[in-house]
PDB file of N, CA and C in Angstrom:
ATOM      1  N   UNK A   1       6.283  -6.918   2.520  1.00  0.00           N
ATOM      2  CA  UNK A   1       5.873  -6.221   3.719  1.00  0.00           C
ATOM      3  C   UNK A   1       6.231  -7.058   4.942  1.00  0.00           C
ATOM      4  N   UNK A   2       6.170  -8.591   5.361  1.00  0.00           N
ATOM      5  CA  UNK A   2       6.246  -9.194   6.112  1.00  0.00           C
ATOM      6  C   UNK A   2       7.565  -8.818   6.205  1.00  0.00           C
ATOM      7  N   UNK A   3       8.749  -8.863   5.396  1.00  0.00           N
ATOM      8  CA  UNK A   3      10.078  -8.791   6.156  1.00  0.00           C
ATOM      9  C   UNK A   3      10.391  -7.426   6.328  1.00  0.00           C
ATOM     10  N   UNK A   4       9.409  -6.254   6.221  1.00  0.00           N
ATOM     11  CA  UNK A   4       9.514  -4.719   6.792  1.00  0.00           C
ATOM     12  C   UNK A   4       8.924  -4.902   8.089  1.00  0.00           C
ATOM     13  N   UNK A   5       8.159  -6.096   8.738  1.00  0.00           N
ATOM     14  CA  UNK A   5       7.613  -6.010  10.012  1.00  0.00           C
ATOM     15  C   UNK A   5       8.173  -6.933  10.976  1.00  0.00           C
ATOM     16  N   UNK A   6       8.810  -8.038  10.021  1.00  0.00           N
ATOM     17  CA  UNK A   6       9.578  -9.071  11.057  1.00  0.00           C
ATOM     18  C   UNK A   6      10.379  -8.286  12.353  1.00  0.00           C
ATOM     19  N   UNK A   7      10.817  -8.592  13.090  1.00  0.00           N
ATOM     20  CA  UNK A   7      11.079  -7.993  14.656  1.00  0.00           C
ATOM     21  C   UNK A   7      10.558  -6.954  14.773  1.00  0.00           C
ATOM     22  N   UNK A   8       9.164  -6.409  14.625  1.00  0.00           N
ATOM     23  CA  UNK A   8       8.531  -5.199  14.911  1.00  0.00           C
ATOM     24  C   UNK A   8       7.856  -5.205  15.829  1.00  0.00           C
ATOM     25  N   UNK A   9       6.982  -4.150  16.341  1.00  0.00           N
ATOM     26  CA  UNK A   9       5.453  -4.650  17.125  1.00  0.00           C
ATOM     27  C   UNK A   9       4.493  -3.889  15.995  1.00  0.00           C
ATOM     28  N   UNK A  10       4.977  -3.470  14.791  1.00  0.00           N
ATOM     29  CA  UNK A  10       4.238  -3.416  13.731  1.00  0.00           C
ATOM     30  C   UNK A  10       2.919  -4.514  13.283  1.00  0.00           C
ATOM     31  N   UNK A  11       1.765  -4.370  13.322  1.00  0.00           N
ATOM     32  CA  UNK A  11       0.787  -4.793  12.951  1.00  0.00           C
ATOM     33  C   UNK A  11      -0.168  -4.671  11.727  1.00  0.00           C
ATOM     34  N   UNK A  12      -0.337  -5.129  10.468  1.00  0.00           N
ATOM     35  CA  UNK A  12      -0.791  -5.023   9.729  1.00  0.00           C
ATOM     36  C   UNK A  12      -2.521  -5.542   9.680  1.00  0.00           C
ATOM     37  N   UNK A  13      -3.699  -5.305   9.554  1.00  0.00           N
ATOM     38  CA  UNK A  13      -4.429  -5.875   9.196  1.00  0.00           C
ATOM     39  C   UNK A  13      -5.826  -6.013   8.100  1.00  0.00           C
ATOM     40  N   UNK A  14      -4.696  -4.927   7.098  1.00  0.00           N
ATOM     41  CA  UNK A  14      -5.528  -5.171   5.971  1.00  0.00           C
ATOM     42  C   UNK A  14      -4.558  -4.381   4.995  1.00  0.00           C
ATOM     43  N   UNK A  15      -4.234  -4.485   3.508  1.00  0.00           N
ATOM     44  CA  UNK A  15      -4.109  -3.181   2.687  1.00  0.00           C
ATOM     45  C   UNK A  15      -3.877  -3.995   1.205  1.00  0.00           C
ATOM     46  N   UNK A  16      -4.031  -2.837   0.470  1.00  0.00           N
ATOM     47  CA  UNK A  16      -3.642  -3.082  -0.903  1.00  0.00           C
ATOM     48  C   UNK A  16      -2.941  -1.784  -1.811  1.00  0.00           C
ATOM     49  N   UNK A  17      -2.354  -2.090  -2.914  1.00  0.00           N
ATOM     50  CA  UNK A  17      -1.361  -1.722  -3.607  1.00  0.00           C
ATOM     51  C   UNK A  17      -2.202  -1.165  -4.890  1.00  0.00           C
ATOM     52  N   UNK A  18      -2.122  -0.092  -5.556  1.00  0.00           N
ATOM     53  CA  UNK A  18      -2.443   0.451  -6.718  1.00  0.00           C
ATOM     54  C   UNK A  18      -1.313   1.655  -7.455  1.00  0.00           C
ATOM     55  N   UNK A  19      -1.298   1.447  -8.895  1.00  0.00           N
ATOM     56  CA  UNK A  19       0.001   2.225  -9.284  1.00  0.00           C
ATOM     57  C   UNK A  19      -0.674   4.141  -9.299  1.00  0.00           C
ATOM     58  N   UNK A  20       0.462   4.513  -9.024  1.00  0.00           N
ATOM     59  CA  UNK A  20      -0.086   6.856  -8.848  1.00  0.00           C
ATOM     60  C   UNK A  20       0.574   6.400 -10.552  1.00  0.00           C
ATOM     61  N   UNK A  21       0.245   6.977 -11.537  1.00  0.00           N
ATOM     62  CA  UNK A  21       0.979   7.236 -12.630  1.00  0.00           C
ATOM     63  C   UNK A  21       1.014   8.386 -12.894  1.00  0.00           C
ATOM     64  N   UNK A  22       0.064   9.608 -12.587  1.00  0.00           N
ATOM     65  CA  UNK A  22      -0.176  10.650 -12.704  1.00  0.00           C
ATOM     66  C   UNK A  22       0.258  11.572 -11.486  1.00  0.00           C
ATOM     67  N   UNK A  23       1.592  11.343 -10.481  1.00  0.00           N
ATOM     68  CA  UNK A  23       1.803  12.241  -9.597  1.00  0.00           C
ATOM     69  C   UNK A  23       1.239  13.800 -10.112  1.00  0.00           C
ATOM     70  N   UNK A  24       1.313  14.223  -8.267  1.00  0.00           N
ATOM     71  CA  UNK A  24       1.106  15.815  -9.151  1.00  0.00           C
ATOM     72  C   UNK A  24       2.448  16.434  -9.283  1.00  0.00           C
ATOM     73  N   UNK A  25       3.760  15.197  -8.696  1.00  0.00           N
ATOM     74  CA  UNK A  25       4.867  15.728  -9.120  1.00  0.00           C
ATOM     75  C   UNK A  25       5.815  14.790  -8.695  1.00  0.00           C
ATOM     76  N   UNK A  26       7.313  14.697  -9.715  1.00  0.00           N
ATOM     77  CA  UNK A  26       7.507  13.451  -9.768  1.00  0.00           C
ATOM     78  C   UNK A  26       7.569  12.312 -10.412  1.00  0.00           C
ATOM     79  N   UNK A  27       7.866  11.188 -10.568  1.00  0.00           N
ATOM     80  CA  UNK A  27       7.821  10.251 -11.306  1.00  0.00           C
ATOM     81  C   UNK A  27       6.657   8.990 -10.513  1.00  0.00           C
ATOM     82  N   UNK A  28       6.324   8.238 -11.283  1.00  0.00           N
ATOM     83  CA  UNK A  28       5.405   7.422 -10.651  1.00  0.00           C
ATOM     84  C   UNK A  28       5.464   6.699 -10.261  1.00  0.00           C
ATOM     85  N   UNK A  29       4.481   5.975  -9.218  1.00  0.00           N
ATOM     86  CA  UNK A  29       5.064   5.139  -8.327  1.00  0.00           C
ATOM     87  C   UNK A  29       3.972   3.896  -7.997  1.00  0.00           C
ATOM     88  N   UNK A  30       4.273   3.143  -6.644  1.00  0.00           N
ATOM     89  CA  UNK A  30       3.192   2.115  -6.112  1.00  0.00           C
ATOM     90  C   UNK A  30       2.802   2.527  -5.197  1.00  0.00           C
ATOM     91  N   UNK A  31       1.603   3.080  -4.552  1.00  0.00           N
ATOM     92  CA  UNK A  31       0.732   2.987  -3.590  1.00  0.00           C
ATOM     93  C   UNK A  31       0.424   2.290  -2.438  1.00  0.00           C
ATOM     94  N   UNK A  32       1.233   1.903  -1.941  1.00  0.00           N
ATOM     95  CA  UNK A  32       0.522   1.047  -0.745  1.00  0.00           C
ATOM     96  C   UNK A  32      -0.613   1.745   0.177  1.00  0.00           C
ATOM     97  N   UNK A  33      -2.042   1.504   0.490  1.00  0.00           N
ATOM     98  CA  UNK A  33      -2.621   1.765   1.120  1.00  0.00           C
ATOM     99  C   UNK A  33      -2.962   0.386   2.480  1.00  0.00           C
ATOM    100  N   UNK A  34      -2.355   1.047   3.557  1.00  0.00           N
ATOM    101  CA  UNK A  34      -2.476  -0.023   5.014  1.00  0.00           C
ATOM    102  C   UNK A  34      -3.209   0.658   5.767  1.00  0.00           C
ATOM    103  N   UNK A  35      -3.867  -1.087   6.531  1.00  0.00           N
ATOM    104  CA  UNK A  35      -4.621  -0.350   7.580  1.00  0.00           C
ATOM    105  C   UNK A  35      -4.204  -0.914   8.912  1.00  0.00           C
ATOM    106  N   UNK A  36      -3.567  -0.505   9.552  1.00  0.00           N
ATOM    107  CA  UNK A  36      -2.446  -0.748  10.785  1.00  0.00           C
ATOM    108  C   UNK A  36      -3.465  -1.399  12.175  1.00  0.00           C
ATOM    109  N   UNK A  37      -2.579  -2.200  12.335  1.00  0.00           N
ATOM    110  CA  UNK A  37      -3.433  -2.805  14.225  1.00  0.00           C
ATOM    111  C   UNK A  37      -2.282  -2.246  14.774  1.00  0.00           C
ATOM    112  N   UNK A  38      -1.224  -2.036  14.774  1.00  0.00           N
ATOM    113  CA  UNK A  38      -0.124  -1.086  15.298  1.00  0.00           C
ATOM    114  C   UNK A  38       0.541  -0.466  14.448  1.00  0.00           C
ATOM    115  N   UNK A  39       0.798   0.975  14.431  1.00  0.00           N
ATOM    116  CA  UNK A  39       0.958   1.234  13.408  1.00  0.00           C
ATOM    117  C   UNK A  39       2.961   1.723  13.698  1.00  0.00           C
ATOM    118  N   UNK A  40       2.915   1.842  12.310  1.00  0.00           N
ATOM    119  CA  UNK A  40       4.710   2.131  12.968  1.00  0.00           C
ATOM    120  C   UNK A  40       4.875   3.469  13.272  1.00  0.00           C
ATOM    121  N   UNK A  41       6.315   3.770  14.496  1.00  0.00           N
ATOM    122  CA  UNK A  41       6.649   5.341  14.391  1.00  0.00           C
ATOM    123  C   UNK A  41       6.449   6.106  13.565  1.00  0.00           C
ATOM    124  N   UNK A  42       7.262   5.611  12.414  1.00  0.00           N
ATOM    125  CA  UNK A  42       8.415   6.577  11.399  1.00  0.00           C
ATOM    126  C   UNK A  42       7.513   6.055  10.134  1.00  0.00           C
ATOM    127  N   UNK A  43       6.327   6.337   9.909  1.00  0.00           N
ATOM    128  CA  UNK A  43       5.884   5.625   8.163  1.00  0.00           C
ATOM    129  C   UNK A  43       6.805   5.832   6.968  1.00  0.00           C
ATOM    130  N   UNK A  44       7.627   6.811   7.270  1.00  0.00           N
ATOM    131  CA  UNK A  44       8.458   7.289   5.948  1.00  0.00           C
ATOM    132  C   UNK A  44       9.387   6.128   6.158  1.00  0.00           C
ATOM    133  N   UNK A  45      10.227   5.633   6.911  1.00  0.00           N
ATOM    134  CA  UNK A  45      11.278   4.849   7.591  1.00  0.00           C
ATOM    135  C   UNK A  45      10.637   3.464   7.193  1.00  0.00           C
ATOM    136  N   UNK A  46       9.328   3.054   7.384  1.00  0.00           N
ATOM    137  CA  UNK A  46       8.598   1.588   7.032  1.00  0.00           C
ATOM    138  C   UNK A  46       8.616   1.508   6.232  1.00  0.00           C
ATOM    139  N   UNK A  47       8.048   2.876   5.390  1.00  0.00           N
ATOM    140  CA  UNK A  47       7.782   2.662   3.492  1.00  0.00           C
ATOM    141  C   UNK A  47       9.345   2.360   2.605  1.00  0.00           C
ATOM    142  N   UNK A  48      10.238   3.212   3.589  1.00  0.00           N
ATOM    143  CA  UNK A  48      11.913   2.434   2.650  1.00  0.00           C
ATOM    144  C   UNK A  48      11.991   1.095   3.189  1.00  0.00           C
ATOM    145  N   UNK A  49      11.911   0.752   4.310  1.00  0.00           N
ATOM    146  CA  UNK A  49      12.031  -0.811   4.676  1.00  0.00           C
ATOM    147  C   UNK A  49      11.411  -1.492   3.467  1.00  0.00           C
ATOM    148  N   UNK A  50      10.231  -1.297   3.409  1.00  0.00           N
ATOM    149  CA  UNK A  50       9.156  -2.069   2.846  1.00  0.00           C
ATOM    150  C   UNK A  50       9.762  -2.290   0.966  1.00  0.00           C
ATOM    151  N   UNK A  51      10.491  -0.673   0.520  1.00  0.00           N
ATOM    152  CA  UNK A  51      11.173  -0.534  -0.717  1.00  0.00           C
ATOM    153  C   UNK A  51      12.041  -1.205  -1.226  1.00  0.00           C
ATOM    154  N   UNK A  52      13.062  -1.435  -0.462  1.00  0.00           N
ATOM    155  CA  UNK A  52      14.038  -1.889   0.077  1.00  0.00           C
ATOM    156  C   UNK A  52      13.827  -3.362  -0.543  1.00  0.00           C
ATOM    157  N   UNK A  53      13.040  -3.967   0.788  1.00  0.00           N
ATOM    158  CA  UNK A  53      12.940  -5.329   0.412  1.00  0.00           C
ATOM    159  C   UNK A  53      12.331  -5.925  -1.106  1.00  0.00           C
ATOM    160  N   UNK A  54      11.236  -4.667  -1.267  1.00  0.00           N
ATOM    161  CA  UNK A  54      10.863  -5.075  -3.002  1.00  0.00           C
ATOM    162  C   UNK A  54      11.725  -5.113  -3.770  1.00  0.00           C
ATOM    163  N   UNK A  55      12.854  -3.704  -3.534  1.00  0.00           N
ATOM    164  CA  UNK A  55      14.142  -4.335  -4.669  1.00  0.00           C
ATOM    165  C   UNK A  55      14.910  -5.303  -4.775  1.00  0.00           C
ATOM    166  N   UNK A  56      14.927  -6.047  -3.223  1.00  0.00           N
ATOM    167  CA  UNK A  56      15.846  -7.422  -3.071  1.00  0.00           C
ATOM    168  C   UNK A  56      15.649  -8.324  -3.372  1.00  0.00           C
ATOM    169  N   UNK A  57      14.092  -8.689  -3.785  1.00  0.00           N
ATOM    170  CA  UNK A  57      13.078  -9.788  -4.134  1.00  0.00           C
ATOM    171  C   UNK A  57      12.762  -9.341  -5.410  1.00  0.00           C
ATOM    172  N   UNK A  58      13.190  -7.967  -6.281  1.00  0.00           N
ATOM    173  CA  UNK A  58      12.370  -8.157  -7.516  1.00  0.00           C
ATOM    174  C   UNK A  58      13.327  -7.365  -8.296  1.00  0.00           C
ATOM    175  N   UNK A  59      14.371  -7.986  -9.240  1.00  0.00           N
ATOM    176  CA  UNK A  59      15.358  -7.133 -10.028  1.00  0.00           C
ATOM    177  C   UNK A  59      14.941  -6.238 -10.810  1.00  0.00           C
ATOM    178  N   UNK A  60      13.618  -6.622 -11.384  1.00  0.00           N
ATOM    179  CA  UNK A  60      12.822  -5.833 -12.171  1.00  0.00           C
ATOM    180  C   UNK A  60      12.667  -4.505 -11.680  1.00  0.00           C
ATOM    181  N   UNK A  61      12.108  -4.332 -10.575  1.00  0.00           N
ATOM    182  CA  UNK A  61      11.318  -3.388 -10.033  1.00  0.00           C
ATOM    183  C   UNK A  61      12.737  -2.493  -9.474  1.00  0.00           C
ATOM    184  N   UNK A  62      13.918  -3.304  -8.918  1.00  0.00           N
ATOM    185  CA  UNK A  62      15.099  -2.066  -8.108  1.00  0.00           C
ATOM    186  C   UNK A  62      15.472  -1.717  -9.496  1.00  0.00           C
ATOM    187  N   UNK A  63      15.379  -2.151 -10.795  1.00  0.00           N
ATOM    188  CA  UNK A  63      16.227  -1.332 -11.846  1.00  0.00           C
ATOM    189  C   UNK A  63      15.333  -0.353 -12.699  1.00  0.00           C
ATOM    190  N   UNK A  64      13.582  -0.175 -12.158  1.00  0.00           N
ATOM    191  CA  UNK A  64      13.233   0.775 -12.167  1.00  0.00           C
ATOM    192  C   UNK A  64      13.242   1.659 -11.787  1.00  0.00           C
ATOM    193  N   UNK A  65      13.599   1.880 -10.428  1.00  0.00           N
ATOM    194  CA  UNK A  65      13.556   2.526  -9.159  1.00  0.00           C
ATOM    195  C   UNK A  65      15.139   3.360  -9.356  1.00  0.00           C
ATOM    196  N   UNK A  66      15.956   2.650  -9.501  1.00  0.00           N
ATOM    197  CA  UNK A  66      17.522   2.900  -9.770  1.00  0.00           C
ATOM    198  C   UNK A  66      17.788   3.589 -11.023  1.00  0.00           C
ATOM    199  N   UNK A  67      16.493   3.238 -12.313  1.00  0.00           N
ATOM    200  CA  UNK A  67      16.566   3.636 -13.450  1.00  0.00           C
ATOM    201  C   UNK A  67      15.808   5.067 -13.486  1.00  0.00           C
ATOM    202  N   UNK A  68      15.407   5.410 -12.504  1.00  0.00           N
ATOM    203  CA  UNK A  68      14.494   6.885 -12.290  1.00  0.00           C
ATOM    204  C   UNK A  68      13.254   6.814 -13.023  1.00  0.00           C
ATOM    205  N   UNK A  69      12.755   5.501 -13.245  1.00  0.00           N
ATOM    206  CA  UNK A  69      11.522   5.480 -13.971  1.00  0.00           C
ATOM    207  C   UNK A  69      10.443   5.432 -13.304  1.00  0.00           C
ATOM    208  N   UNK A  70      10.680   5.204 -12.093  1.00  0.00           N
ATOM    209  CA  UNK A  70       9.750   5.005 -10.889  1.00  0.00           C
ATOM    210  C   UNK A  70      10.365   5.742  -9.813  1.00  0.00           C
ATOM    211  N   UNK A  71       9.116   6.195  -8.568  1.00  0.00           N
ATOM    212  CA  UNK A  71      10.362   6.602  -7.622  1.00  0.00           C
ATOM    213  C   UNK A  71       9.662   5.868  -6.556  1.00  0.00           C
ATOM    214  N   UNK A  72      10.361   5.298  -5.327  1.00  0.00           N
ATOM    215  CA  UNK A  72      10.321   4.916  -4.456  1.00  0.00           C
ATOM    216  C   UNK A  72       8.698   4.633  -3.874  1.00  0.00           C
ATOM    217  N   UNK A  73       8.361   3.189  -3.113  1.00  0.00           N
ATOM    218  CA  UNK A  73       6.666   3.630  -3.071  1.00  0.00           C
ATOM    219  C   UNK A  73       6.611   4.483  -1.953  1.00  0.00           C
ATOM    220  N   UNK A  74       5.165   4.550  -2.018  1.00  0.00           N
ATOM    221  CA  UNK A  74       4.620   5.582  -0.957  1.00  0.00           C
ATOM    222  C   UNK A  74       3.615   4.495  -0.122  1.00  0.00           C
ATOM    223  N   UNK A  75       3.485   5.018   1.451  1.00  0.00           N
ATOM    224  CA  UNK A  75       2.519   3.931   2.196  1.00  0.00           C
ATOM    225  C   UNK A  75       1.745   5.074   2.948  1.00  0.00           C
ATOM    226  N   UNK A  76       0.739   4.939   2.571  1.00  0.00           N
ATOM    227  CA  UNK A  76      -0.692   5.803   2.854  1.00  0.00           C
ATOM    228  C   UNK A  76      -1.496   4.663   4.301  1.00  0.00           C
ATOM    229  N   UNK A  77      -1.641   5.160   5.284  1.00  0.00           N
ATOM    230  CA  UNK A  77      -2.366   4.619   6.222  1.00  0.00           C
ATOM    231  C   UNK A  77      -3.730   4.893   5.883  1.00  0.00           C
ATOM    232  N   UNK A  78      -4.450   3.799   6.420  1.00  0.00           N
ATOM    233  CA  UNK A  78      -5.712   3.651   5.935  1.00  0.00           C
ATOM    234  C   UNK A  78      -6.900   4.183   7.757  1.00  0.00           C
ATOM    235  N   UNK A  79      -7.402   4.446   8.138  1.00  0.00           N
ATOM    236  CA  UNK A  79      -7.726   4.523   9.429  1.00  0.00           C
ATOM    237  C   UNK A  79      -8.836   3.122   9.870  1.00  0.00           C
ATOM    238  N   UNK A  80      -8.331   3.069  11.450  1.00  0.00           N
ATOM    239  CA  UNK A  80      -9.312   1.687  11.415  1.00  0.00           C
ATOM    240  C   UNK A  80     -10.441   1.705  10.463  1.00  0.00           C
ATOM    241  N   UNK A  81     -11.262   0.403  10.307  1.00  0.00           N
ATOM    242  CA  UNK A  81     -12.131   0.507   9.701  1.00  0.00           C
ATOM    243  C   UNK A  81     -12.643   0.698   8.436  1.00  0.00           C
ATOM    244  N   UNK A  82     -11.321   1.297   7.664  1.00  0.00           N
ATOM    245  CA  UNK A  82     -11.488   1.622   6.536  1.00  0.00           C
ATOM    246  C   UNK A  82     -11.855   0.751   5.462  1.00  0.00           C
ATOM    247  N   UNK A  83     -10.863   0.120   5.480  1.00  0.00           N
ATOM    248  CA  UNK A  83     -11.336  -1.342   4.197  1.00  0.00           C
ATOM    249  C   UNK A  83     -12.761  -2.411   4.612  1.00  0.00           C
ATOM    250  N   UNK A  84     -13.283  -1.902   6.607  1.00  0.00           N
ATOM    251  CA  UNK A  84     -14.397  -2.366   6.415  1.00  0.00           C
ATOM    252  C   UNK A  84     -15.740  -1.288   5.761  1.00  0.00           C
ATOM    253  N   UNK A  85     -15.370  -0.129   6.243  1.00  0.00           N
ATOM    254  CA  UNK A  85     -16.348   0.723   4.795  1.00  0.00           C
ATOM    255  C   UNK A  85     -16.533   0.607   3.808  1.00  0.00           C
ATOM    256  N   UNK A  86     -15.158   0.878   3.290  1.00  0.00           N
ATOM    257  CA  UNK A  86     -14.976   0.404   1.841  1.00  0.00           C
ATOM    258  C   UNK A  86     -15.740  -1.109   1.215  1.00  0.00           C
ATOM    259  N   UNK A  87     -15.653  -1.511   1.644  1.00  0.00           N
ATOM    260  CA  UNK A  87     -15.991  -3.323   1.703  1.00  0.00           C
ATOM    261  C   UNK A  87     -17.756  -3.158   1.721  1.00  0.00           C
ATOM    262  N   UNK A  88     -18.307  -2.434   2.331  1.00  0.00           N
ATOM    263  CA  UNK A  88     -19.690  -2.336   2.879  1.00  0.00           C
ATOM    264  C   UNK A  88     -20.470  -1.605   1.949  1.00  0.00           C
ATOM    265  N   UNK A  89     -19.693  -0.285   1.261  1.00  0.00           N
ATOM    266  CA  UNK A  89     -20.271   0.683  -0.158  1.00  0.00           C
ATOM    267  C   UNK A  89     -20.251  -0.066  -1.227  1.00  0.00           C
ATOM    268  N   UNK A  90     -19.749  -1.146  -0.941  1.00  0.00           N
ATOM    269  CA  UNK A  90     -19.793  -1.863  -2.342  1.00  0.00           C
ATOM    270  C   UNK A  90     -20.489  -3.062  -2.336  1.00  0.00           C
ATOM    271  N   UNK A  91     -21.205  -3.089  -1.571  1.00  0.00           N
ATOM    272  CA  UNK A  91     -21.609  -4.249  -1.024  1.00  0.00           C
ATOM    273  C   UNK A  91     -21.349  -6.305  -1.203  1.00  0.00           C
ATOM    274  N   UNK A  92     -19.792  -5.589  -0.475  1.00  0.00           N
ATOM    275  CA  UNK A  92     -19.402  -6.865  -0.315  1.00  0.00           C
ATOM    276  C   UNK A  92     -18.510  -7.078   1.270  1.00  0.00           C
ATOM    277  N   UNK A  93     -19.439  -6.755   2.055  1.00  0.00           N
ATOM    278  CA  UNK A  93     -18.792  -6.984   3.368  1.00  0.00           C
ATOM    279  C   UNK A  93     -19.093  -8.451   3.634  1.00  0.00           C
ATOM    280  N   UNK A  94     -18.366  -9.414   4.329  1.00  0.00           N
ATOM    281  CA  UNK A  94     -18.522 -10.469   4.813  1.00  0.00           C
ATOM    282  C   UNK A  94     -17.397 -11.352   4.324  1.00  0.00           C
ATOM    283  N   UNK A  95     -17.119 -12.365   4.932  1.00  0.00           N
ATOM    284  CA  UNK A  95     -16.133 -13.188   5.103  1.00  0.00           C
ATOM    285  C   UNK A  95     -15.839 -13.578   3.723  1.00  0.00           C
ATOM    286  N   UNK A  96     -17.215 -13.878   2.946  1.00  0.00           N
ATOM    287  CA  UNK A  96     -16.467 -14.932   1.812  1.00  0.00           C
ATOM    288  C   UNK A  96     -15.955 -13.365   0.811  1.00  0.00           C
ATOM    289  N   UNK A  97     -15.805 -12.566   1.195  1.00  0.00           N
ATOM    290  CA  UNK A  97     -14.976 -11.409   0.141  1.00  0.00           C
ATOM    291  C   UNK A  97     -13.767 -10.687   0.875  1.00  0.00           C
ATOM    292  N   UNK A  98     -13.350 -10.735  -0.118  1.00  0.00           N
ATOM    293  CA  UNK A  98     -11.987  -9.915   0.485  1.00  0.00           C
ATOM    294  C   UNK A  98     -11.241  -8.782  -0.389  1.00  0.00           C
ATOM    295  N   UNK A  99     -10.769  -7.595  -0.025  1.00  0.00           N
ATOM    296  CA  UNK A  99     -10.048  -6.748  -1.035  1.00  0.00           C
ATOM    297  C   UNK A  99      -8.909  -6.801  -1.590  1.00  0.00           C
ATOM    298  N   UNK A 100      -8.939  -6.739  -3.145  1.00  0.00           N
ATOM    299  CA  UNK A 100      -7.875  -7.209  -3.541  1.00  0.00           C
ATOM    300  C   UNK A 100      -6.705  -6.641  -3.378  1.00  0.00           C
ATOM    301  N   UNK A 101      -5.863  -6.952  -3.240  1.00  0.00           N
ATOM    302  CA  UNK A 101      -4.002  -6.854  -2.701  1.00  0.00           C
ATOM    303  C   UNK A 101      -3.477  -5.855  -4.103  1.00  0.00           C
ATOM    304  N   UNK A 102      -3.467  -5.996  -4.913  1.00  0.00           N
ATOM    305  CA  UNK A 102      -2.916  -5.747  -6.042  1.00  0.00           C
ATOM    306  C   UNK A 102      -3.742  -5.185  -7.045  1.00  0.00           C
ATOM    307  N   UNK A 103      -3.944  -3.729  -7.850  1.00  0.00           N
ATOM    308  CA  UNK A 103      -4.732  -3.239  -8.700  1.00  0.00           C
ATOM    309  C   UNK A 103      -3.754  -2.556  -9.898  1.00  0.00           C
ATOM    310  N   UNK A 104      -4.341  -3.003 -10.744  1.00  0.00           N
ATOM    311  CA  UNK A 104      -4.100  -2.279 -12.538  1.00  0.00           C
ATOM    312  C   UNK A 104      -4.165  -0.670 -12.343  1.00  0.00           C
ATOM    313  N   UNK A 105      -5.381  -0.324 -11.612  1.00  0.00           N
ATOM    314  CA  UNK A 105      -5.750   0.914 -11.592  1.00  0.00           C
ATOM    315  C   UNK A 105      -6.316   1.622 -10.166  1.00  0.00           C
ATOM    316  N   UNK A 106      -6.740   2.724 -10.458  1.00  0.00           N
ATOM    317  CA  UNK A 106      -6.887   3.186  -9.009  1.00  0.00           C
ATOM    318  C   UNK A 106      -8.189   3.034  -8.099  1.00  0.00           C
ATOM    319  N   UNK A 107      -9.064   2.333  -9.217  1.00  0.00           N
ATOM    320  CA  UNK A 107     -10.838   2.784  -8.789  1.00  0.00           C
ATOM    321  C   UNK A 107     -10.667   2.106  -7.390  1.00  0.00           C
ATOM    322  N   UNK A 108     -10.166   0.696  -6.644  1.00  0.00           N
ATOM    323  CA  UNK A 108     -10.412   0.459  -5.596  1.00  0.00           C
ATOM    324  C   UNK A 108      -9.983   1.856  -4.016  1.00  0.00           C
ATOM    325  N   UNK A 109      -8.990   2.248  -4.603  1.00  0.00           N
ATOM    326  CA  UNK A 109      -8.141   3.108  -3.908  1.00  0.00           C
ATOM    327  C   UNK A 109      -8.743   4.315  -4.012  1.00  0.00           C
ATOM    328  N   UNK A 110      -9.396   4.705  -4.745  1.00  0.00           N
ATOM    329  CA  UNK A 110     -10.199   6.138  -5.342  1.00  0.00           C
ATOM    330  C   UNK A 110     -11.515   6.172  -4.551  1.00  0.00           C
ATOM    331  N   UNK A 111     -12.400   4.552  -4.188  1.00  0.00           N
ATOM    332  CA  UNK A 111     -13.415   4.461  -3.611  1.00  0.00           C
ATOM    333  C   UNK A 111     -12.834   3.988  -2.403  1.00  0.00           C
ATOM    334  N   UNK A 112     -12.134   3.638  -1.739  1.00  0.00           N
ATOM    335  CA  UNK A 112     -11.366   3.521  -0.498  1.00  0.00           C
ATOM    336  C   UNK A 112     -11.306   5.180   0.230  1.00  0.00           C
ATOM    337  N   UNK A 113     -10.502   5.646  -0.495  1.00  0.00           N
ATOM    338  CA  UNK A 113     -10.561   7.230   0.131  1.00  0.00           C
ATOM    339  C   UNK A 113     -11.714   8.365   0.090  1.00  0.00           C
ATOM    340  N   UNK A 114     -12.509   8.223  -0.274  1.00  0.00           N
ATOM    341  CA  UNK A 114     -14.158   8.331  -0.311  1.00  0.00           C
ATOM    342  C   UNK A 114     -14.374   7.973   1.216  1.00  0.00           C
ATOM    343  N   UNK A 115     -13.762   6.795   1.554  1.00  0.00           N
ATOM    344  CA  UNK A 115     -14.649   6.523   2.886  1.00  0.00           C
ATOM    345  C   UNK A 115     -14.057   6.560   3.964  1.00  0.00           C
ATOM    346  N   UNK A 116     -12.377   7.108   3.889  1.00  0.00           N
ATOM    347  CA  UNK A 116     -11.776   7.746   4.472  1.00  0.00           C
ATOM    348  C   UNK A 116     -12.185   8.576   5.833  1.00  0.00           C
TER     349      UNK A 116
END
C-alpha cells in the first residue's frame, strides 16, 4: 500500500485485509478494508495501484491473479471512525490494542461492517 500512496496526498489511517472466498460472483479475492485521512479520487484506480504492486513484491500471488484463481483485490473504504467502533464493540479500544492487518477469515471484517 505505501508504494500505491508514495507521491500522493493519499492518506491512510487505519485498515486491514481479509480473504471474500465466497463472491456472489466471480473468483475470489483479498479484501482490503481502509479507513482514509484523505481519501483517493479514483478507488478503483488505487485498488490496481495497490494490485499491481502486490504482484511485483509477491510472485506467488501475480501467478494467482494471472492464473485466474484469484481476481484482482478489492478496497472497501471504511468511514471515519470506523475501526474506532469496531475497536470499542469489542472492547478493546485503547492504545495498547490494535486491529489486526491480516485475517484467515472474515469475522473481523463481518463485525467491522456491523458498525459501518
Amino acid at each position: 500500500m505505501l508504494s500505491a500512496i508514495k507521491s500522493t496526498n493519499i492518506s491512510v489511517s487505519e485498515f486491514t485485509v481479509a480473504p471474500q472466498t465466497t463472491p456472489k460472483s466471480g473468483l475470489p479475492y483479498h479484501q482490503w478494508f481502509i479507513e482514509f485521512e484523505t481519501p483517493p479520487l479514483d478507488i478503483k484506480s488505487f485498488s490496481q495501484k495497490i494490485d499491481a504492486a502486490m504482484q511485483q513484491q509477491n510472485s506467488y500471488y501475480k501467478d494467482l491473479v494471472q492464473g485466474n484463481v484469484l481476481q484482482p483485490l478489492v478496497v472497501t473504504p471504511v468511514p471515519k471512525l470506523g475501526f474506532h467502533k469496531y475497536m470499542k464493540t469489542i472492547g478493546k479500544l485503547g492504545g495498547q490494542n490494535k486491529t489486526p492487518r491480516l485475517s484467515n477469515d472474515r469475522t473481523i471484517v463481518d463485525a467491522l461492517s456491523d458498525v459501518m
